[in-house]
C-alpha atoms as a PDB file:
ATOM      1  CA  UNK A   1      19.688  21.353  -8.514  1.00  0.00           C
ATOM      2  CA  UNK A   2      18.417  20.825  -5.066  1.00  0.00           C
ATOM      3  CA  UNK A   3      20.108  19.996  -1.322  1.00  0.00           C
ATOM      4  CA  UNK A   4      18.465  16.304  -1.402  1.00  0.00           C
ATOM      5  CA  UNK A   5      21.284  13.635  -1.689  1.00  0.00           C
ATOM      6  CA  UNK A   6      19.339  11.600  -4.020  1.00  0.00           C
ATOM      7  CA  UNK A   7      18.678  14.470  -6.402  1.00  0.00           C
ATOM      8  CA  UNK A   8      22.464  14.705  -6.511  1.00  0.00           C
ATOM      9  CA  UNK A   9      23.481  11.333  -7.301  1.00  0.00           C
ATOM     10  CA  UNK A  10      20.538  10.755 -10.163  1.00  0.00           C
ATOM     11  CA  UNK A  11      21.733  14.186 -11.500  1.00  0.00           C
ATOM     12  CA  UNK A  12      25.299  12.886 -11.666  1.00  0.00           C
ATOM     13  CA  UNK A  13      23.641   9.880 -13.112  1.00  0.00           C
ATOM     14  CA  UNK A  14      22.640  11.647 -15.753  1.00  0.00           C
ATOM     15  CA  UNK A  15      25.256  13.708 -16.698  1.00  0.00           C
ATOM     16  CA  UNK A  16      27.608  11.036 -16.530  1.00  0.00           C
ATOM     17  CA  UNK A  17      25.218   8.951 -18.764  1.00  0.00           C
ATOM     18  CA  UNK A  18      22.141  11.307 -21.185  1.00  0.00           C
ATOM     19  CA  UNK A  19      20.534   8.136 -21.767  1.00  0.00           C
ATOM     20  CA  UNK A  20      20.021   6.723 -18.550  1.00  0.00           C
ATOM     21  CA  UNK A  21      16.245   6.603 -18.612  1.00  0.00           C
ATOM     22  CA  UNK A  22      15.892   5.505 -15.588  1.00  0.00           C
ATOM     23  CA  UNK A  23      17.773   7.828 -13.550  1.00  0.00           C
ATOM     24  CA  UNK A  24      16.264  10.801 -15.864  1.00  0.00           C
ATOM     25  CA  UNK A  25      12.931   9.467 -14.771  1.00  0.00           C
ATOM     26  CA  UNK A  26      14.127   9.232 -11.036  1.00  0.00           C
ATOM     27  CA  UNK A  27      15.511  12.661 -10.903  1.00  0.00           C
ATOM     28  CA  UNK A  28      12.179  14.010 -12.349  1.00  0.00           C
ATOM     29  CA  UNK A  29       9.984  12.209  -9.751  1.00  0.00           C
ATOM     30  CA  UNK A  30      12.207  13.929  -6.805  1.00  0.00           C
ATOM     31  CA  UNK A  31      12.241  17.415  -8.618  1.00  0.00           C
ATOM     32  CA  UNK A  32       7.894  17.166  -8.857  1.00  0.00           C
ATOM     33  CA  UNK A  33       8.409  16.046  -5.193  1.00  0.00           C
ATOM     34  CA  UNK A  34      10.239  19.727  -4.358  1.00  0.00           C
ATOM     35  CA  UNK A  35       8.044  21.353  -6.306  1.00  0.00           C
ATOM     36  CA  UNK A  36      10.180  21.849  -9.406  1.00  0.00           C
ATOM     37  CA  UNK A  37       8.112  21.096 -11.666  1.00  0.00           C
ATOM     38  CA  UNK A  38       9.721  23.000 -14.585  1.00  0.00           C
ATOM     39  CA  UNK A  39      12.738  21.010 -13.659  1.00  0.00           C
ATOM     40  CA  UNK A  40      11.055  17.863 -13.402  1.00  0.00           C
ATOM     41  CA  UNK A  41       8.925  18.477 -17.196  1.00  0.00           C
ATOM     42  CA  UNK A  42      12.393  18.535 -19.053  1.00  0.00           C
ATOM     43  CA  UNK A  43      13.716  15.344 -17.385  1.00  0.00           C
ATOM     44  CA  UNK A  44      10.311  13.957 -18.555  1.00  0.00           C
ATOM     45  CA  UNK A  45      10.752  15.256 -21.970  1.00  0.00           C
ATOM     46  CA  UNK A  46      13.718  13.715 -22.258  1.00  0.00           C
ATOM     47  CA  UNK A  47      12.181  10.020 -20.976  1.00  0.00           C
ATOM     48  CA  UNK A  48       9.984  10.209 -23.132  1.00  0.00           C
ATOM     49  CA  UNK A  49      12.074  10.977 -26.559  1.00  0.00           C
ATOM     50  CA  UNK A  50      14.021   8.035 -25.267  1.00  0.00           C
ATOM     51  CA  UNK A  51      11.058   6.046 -24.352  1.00  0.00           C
ATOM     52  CA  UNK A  52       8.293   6.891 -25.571  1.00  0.00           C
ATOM     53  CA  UNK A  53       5.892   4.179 -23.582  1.00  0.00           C
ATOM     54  CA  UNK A  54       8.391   4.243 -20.604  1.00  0.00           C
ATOM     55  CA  UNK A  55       7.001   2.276 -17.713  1.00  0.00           C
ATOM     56  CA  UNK A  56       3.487   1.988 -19.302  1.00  0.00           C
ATOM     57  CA  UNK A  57       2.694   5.504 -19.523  1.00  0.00           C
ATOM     58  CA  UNK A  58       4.798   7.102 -16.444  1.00  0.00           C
ATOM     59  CA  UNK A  59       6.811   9.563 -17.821  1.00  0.00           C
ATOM     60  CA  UNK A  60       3.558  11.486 -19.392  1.00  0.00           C
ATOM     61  CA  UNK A  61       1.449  10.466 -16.174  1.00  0.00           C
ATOM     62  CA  UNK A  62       3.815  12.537 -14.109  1.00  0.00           C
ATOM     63  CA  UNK A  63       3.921  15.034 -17.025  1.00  0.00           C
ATOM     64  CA  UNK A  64       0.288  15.288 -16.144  1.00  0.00           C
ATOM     65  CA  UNK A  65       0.553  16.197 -12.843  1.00  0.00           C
ATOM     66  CA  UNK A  66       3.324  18.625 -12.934  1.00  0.00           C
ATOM     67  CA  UNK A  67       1.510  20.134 -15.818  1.00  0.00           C
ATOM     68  CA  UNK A  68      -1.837  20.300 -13.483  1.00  0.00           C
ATOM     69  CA  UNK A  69       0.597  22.116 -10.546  1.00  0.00           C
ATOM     70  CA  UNK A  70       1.922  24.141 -12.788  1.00  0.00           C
ATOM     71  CA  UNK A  71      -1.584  25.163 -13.989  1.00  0.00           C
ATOM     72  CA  UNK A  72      -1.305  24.215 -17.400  1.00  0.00           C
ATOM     73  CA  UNK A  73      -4.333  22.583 -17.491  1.00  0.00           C
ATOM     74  CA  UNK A  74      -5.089  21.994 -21.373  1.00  0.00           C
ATOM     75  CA  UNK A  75      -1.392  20.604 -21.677  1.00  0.00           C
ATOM     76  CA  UNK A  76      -2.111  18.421 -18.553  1.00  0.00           C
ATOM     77  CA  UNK A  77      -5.153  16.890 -20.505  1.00  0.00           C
ATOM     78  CA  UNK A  78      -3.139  16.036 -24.194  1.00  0.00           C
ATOM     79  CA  UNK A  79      -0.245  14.457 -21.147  1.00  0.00           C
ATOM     80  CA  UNK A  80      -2.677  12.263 -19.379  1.00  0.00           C
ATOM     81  CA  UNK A  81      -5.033  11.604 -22.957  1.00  0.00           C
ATOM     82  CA  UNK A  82      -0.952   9.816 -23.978  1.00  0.00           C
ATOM     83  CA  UNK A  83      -1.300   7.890 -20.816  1.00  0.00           C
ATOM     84  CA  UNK A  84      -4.513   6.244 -22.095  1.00  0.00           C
ATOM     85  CA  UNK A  85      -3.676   5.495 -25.304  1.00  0.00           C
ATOM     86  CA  UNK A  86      -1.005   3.100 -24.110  1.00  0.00           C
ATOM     87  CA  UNK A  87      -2.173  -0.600 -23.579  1.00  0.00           C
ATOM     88  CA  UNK A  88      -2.491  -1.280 -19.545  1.00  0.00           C
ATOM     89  CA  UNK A  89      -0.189  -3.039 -18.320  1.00  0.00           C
ATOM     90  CA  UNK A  90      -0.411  -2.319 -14.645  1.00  0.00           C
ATOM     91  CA  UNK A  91       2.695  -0.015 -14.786  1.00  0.00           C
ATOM     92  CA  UNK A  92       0.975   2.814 -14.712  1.00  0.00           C
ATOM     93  CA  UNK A  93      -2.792   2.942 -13.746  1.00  0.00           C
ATOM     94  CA  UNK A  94      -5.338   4.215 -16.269  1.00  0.00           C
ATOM     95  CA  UNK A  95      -7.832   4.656 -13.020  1.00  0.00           C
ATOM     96  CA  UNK A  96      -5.374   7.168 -11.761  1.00  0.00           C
ATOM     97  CA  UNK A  97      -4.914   8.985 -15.111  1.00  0.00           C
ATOM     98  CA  UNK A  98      -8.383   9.604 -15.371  1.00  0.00           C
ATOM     99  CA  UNK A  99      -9.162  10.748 -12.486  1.00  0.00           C
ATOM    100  CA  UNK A 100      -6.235  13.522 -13.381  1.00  0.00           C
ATOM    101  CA  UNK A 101      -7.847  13.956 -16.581  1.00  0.00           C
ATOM    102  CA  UNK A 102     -11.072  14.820 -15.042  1.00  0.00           C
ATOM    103  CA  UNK A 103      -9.963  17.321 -12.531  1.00  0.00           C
ATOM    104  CA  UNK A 104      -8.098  18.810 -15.404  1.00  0.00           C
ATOM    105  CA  UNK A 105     -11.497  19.349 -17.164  1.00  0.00           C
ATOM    106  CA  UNK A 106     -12.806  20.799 -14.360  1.00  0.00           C
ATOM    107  CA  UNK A 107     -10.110  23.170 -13.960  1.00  0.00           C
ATOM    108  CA  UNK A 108     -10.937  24.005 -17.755  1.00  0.00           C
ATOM    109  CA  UNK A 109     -14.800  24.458 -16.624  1.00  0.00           C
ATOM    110  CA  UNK A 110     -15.516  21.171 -19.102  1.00  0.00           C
ATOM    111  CA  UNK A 111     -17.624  20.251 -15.729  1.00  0.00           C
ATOM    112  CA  UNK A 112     -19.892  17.671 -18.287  1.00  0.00           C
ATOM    113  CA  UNK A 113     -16.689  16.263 -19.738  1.00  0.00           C
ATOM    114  CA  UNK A 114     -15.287  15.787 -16.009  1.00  0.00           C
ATOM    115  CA  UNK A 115     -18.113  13.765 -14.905  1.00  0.00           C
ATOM    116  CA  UNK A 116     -18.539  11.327 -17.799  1.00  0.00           C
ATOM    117  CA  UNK A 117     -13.961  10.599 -17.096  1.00  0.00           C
ATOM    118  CA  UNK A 118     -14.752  10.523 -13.702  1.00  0.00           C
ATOM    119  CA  UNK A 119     -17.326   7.875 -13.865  1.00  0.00           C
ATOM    120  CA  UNK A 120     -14.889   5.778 -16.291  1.00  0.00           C
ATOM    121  CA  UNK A 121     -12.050   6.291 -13.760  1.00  0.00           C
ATOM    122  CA  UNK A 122     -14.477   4.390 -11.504  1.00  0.00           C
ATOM    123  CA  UNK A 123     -14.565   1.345 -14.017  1.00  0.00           C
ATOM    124  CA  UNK A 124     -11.165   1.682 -14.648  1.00  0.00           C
ATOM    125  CA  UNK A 125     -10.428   1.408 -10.881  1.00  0.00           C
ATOM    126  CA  UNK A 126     -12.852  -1.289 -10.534  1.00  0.00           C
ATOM    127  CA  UNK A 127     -11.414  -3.436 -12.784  1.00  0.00           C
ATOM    128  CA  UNK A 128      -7.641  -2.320 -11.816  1.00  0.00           C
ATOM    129  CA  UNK A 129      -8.491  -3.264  -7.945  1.00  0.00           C
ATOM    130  CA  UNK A 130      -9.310  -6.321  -8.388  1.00  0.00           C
ATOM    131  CA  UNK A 131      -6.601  -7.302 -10.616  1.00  0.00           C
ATOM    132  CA  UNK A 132      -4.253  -6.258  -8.368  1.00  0.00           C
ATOM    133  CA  UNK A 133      -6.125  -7.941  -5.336  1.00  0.00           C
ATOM    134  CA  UNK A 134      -6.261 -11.512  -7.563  1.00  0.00           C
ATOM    135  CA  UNK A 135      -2.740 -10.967  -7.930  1.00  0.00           C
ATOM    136  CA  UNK A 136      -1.791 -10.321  -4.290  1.00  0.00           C
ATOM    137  CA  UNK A 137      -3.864 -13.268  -3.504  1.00  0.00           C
ATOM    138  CA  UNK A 138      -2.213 -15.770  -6.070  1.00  0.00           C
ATOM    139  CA  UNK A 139       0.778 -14.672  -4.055  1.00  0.00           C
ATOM    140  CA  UNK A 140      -0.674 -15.461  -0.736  1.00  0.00           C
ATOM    141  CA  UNK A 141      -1.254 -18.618  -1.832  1.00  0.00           C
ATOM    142  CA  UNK A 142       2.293 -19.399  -2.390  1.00  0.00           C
ATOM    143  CA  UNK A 143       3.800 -17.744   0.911  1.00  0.00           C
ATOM    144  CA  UNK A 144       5.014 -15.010  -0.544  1.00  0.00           C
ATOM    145  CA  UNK A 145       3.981 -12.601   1.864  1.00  0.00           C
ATOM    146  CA  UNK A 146       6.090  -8.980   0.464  1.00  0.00           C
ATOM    147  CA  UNK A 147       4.772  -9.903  -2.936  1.00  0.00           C
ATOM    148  CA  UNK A 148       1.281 -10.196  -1.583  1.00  0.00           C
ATOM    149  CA  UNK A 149       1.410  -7.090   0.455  1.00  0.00           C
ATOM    150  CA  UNK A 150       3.100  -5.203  -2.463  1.00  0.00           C
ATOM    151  CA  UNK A 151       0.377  -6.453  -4.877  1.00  0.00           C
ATOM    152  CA  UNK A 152      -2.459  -5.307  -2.247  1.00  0.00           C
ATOM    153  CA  UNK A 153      -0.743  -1.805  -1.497  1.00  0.00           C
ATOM    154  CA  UNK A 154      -1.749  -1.272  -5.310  1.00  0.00           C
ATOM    155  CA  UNK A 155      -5.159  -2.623  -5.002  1.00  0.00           C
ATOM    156  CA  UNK A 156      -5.555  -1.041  -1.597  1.00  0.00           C
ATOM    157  CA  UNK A 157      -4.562   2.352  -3.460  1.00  0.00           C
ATOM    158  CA  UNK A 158      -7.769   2.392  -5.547  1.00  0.00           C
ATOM    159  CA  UNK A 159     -11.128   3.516  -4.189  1.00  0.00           C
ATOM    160  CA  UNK A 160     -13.172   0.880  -5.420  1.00  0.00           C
ATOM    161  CA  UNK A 161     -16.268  -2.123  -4.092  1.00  0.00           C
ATOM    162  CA  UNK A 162     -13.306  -4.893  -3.116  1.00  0.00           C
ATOM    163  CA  UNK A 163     -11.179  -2.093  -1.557  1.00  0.00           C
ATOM    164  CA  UNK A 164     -11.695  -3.459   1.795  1.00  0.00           C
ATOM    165  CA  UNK A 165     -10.928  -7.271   1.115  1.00  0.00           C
ATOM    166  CA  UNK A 166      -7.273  -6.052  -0.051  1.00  0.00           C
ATOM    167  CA  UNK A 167      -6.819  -4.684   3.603  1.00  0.00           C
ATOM    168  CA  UNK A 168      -8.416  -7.241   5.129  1.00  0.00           C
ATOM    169  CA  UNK A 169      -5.937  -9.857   2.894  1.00  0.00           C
ATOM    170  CA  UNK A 170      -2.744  -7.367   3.264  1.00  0.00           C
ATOM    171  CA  UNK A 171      -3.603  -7.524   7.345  1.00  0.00           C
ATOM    172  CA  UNK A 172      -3.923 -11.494   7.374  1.00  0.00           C
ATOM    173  CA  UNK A 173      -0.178 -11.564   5.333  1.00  0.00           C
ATOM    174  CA  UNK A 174       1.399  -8.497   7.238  1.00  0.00           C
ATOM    175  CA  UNK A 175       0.084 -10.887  10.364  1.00  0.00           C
ATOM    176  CA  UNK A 176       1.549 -13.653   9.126  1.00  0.00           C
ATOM    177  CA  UNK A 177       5.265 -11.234   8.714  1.00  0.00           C
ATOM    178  CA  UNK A 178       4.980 -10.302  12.188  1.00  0.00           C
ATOM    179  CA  UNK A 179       4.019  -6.792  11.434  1.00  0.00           C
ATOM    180  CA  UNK A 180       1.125  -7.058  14.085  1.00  0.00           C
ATOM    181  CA  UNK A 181       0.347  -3.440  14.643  1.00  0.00           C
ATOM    182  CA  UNK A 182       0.234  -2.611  10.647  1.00  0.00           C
ATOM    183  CA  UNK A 183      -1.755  -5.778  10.804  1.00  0.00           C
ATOM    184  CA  UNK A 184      -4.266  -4.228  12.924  1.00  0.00           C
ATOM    185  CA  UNK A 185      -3.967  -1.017  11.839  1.00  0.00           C
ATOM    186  CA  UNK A 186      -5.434  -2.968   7.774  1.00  0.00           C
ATOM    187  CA  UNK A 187      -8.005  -4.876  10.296  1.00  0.00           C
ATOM    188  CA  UNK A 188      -9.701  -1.531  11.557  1.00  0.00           C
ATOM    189  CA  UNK A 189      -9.856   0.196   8.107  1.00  0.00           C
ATOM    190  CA  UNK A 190     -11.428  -2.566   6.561  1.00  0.00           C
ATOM    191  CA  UNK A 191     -14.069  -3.896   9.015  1.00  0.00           C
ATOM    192  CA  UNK A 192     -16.739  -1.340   7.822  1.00  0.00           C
ATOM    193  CA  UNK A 193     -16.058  -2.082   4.379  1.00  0.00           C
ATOM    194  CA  UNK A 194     -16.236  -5.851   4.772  1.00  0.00           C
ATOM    195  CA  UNK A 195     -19.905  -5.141   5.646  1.00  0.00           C
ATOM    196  CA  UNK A 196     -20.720  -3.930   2.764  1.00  0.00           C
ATOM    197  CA  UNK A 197     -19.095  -5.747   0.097  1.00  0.00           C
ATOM    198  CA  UNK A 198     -20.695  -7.413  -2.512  1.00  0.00           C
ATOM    199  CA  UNK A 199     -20.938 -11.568  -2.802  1.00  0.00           C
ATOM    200  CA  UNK A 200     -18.608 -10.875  -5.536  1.00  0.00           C
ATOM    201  CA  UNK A 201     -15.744  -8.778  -3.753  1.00  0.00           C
ATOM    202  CA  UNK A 202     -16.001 -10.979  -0.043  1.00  0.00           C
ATOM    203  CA  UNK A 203     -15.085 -14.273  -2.252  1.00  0.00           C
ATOM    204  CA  UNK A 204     -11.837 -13.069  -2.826  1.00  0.00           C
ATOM    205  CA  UNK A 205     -11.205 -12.691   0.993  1.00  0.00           C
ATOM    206  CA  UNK A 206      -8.776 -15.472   2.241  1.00  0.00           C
ATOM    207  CA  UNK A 207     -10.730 -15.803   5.027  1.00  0.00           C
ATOM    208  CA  UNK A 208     -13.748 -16.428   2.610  1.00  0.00           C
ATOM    209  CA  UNK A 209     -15.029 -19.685   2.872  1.00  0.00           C
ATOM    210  CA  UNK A 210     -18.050 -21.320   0.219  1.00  0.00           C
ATOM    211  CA  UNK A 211     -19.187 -23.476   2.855  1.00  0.00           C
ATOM    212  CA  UNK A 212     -20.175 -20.913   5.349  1.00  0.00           C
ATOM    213  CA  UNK A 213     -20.940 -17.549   2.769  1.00  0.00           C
ATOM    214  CA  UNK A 214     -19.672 -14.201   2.649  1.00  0.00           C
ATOM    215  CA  UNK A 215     -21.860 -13.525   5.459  1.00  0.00           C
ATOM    216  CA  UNK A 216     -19.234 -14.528   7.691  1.00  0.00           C
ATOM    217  CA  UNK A 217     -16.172 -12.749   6.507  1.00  0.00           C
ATOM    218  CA  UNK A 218     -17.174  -9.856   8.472  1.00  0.00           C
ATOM    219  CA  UNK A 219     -17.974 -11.995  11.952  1.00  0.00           C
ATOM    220  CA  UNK A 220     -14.277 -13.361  11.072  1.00  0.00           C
ATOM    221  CA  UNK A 221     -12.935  -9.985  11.030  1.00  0.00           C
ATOM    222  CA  UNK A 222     -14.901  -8.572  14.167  1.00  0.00           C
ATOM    223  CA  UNK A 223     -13.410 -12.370  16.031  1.00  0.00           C
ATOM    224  CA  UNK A 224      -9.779 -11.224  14.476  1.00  0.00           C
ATOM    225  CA  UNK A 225      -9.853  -7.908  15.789  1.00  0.00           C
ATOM    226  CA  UNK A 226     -11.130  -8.712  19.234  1.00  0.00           C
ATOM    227  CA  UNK A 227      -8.581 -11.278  19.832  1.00  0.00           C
ATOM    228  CA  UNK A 228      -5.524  -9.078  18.164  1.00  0.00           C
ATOM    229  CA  UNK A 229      -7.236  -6.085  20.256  1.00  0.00           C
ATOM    230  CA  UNK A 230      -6.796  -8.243  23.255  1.00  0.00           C
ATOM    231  CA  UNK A 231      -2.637  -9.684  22.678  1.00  0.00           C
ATOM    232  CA  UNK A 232      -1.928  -6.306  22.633  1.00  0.00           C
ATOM    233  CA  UNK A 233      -3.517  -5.226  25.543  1.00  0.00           C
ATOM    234  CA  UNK A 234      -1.463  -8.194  27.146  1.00  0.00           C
ATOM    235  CA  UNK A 235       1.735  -7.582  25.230  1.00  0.00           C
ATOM    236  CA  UNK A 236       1.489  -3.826  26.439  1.00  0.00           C
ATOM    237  CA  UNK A 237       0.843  -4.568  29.893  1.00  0.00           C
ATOM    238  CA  UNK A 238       3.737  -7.109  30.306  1.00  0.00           C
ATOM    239  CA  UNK A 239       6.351  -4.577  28.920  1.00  0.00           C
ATOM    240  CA  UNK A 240       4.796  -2.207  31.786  1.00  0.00           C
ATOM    241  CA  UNK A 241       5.142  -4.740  33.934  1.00  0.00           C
ATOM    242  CA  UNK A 242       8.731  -5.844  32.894  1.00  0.00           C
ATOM    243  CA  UNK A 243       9.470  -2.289  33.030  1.00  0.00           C
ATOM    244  CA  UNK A 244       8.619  -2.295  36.444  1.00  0.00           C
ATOM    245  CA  UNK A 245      10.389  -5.435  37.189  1.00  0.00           C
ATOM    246  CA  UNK A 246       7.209  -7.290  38.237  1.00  0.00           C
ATOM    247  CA  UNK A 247       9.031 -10.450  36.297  1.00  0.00           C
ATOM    248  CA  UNK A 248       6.154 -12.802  36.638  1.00  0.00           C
ATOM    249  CA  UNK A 249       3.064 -10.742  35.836  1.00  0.00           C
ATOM    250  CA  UNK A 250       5.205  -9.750  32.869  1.00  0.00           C
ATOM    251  CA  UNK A 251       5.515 -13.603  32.061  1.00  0.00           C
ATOM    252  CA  UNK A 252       1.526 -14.693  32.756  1.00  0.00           C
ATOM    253  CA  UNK A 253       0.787 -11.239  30.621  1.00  0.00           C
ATOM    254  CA  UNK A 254       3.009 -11.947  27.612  1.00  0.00           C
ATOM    255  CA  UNK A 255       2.464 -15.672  28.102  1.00  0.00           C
ATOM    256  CA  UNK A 256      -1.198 -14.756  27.077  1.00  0.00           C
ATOM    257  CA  UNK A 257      -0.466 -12.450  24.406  1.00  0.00           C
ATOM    258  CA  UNK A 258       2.118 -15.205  22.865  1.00  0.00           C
ATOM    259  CA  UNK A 259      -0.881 -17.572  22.939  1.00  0.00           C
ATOM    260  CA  UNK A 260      -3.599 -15.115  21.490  1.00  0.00           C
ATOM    261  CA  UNK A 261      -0.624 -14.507  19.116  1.00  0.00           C
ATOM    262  CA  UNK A 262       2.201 -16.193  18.337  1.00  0.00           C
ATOM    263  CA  UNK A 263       3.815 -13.902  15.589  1.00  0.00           C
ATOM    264  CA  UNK A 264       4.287 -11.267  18.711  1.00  0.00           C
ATOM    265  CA  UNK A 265       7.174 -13.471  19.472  1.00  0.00           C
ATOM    266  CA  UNK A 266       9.539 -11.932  16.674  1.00  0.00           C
ATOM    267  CA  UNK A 267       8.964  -8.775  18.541  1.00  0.00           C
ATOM    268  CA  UNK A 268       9.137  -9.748  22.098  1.00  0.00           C
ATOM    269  CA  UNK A 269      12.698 -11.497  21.428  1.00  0.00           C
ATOM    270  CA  UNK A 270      13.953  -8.115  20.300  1.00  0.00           C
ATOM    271  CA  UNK A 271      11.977  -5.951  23.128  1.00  0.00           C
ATOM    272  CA  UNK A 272      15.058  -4.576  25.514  1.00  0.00           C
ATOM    273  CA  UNK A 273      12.234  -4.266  28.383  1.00  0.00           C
ATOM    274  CA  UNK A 274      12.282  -8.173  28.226  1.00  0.00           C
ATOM    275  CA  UNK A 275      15.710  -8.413  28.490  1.00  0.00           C
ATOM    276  CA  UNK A 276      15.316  -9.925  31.641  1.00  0.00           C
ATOM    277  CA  UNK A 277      12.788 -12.224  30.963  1.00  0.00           C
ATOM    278  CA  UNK A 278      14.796 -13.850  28.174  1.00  0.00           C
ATOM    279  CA  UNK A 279      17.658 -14.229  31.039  1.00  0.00           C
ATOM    280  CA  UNK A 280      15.608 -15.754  33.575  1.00  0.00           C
ATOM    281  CA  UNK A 281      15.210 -19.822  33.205  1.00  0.00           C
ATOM    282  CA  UNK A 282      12.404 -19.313  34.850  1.00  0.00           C
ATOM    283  CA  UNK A 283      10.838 -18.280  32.218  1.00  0.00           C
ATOM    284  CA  UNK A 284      12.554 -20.159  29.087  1.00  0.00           C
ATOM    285  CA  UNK A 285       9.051 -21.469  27.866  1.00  0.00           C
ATOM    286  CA  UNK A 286       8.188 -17.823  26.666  1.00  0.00           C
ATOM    287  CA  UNK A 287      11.284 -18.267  24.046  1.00  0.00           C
ATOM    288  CA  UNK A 288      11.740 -21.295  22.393  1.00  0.00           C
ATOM    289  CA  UNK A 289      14.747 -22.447  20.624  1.00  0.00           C
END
């Protein structure tokens, strides 16, 4: 059935157990992923007579789009029309199945039919963005940083108006993780969205304060940015430094990035270039216990 490992072991999954709906559904996503997509149908046949609603709509979602590979465009319409028709529960997004839908339509030369899912899809993600963004948020609140992140991924996934204040918020938690180039990476995609957010979308930021307006989200992100931009520029230099064994430039340099910001340190501890910092007393203040 296919050289991947993981095909293996799901098909074995299966055949040791025909009703294991998960690793039926499993199997099927890694067959679509190989392009087997005649393969991957009957696995989702077979979810589906076990389940019919499994995961919110999955099974026929990714019906759908082997359906649409495969050309089969009418079928790939009735597959994603089943997706629809089951209650959202953020499983499976109804955004996403539309927009399927639509180029299905398209594919069928239904061009007027196309645009009016298309422009639903945009509702649909609209609404499904910011759920997932409240969510990821709620979860923010509480510390929990990989459920935050997880919940913003989703959000962040959607094209939609508040698609930029989920990067900004998964930056300010993958920041807070000590994933500081990530981190940065969120920052830069979302600054020009931030300037054009609605009232609305910005007061969902976590930087977003009522006090001060949504007008200053962005000058927070630009002040972010700059001073991230500028740690790493230090944090670079002192592991070219180090490198070199110039021991105390390496120490003022990452002594500035460490200040600028702090959750470098996780990073720098494990940095075998600064091996020899860590050894030096001289320099214990970079590494506290």
């Amino acid at each position: 059935m296919g050289g991947n490992h993981l095909v293996a072991a799901f098909a074995a999954a299966v055949e040791e157990d025909p009703n294991n709906v998960y690793a039926r559904f499993s199997l099927a996503i890694l067959l679509a992923a190989e392009g087997k997509h005649d393969q991957a149908l009957e696995q989702l046949e077979r979810v589906s007579a076990l389940v019919p609603g499994y995961e919110g709509g999955a099974a026929w979602f990714n019906r759908g789009r082997s359906l649409l590979a495969l050309g089969r465009f009418a079928e790939a319409v009735s597959a994603f029309d089943r997706v629809l028709k089951i209650p959202y529960t953020g499983r499976c997004s109804h955004a996403a199945a539309s927009l399927n839908k639509a180029a299905a339509l398209e594919k069928l030369g239904r061009r007027d039919e196309a645009r009016s899912v298309r422009t639903h899809a945009e509702e649909l993600a609209n609404r499904e963005g910011r759920e997932w963004l409240e969510e990821g948020n709620i979860h923010a609140s509480a510390q929990q940083y990989a459920e935050a992140i997880a919940s913003y991924d989703r959000s962040a996934a959607h094209v939609w108006r508040g698609r930029a204040v989920a990067l900004l918020n998964r930056a300010l938690c993958k920041k807070a993780v000590g994933a500081f180039h990530a981190a940065l990476s969120d920052l830069q995609a979302a600054r020009a969205g931030v300037t054009m957010a609605a009232r609305a979308e910005l007061a969902r930021a976590l930087v977003f304060s009522a006090e001060q307006g949504p007008a200053e989200v962005p000058r927070i992100v630009d002040r972010l940015l700059a001073t991230m931009a500028t740690a790493l520029e230090r944090y670079n230099r002192a592991f070219a430094r180090a490198r070199a064994g110039n021991l105390p430039a390496a120490a003022e340099d990452l002594r500035q990035a460490l200040t600028l910001a702090p959750e470098l340190r996780a990073e720098a501890s494990g940095e075998a270039d600064f091996q020899a910092l860590r050894r030096d007393p001289r320099y214990a203040h970079l590494w506290p216990a």
